[in-house]
C-alpha atoms as a PDB file:
ATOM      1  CA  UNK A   1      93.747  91.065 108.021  1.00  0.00           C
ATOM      2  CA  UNK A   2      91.943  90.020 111.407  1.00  0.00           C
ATOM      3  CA  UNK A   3      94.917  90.865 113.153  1.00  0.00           C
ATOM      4  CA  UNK A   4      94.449  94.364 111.951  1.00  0.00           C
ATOM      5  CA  UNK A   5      94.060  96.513 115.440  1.00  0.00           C
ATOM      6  CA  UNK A   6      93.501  99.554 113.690  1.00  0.00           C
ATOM      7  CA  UNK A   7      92.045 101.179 110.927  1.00  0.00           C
ATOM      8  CA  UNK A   8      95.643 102.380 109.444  1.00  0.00           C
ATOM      9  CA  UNK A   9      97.419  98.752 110.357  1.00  0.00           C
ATOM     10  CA  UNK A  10      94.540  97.220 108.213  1.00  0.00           C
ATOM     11  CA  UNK A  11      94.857 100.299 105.498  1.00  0.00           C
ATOM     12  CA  UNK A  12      99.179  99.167 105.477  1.00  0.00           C
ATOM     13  CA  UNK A  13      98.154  95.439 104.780  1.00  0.00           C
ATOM     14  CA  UNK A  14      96.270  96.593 102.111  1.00  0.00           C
ATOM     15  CA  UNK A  15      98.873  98.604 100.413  1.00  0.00           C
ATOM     16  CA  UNK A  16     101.510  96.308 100.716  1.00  0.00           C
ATOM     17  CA  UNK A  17      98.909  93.283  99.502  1.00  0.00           C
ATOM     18  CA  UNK A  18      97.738  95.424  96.584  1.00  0.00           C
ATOM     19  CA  UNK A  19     101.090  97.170  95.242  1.00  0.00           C
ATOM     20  CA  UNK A  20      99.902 100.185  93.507  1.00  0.00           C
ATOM     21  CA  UNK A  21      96.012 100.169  93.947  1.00  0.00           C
ATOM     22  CA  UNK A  22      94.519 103.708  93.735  1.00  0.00           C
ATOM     23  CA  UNK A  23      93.162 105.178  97.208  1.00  0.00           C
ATOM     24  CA  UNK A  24      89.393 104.137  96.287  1.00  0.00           C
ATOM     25  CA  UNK A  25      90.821 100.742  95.213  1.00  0.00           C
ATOM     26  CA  UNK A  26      92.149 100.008  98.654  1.00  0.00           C
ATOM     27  CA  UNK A  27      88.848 101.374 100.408  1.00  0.00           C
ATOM     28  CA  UNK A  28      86.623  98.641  98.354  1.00  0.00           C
ATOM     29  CA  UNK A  29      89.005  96.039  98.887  1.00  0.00           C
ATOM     30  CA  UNK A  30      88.932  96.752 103.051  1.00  0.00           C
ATOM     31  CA  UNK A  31      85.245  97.124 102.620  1.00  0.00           C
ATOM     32  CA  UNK A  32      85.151  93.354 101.757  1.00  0.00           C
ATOM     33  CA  UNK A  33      86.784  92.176 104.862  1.00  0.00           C
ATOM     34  CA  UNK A  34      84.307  94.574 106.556  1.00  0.00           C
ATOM     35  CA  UNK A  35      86.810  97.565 107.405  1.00  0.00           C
ATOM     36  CA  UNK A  36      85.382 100.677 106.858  1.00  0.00           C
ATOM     37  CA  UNK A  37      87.694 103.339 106.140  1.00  0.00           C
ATOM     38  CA  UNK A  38      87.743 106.323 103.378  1.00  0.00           C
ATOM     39  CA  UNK A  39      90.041 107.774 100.721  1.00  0.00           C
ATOM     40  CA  UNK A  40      91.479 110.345 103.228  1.00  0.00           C
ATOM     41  CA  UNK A  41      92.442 108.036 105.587  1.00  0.00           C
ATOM     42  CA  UNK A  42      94.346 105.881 102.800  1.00  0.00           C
ATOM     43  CA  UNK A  43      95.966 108.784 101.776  1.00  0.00           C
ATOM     44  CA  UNK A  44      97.373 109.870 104.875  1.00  0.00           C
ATOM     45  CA  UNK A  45      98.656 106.513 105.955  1.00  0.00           C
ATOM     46  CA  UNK A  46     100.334 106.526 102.149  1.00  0.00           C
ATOM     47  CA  UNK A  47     101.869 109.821 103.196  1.00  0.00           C
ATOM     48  CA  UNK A  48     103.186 108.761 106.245  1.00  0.00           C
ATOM     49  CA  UNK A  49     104.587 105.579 104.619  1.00  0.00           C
ATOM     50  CA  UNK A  50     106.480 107.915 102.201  1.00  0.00           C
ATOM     51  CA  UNK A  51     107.618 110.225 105.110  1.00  0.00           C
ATOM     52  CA  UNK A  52     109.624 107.082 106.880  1.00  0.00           C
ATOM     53  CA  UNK A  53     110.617 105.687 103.010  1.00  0.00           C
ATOM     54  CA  UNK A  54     112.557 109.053 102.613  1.00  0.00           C
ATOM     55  CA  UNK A  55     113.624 109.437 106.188  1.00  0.00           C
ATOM     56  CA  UNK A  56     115.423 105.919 106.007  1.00  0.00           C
ATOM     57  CA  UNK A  57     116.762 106.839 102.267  1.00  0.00           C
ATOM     58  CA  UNK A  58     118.209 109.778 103.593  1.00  0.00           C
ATOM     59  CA  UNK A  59     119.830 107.838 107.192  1.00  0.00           C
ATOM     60  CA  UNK A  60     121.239 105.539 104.659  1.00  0.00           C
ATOM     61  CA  UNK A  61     122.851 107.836 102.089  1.00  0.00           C
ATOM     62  CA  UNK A  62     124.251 109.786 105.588  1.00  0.00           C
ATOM     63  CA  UNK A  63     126.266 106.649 106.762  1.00  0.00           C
END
């Protein structure tokens, strides 16, 4: 987590440390290690995660 540059790398961590936390979930959690970030910002990086899941699902079902 101190390796965490910014607030979406730390926000990343947390999703892939907490599976399937809800958004507000992941904002306590960060809160403890003294990140500050909000529910919007969780879900974009979530979205953006899901954009590259699909985008590499779909490169590998074209090869």
């Amino acid at each position: 987590m101190a390796t965490a540059k910014t607030n979406a790398d730390a926000i990343r961590y947390a999703l892939k440390t907490n599976g399937g936390a809800e958004d507000s979930e992941i904002v306590t959690w960060l809160k403890q290690f003294g990140r500050e970030v909000n529910r919007g910002q969780v879900y974009r990086v979530k979205q953006q995660l899901e954009r590259k899941r699909l985008a590499a699902a779909a490169a590998q079902a074209g090869t």
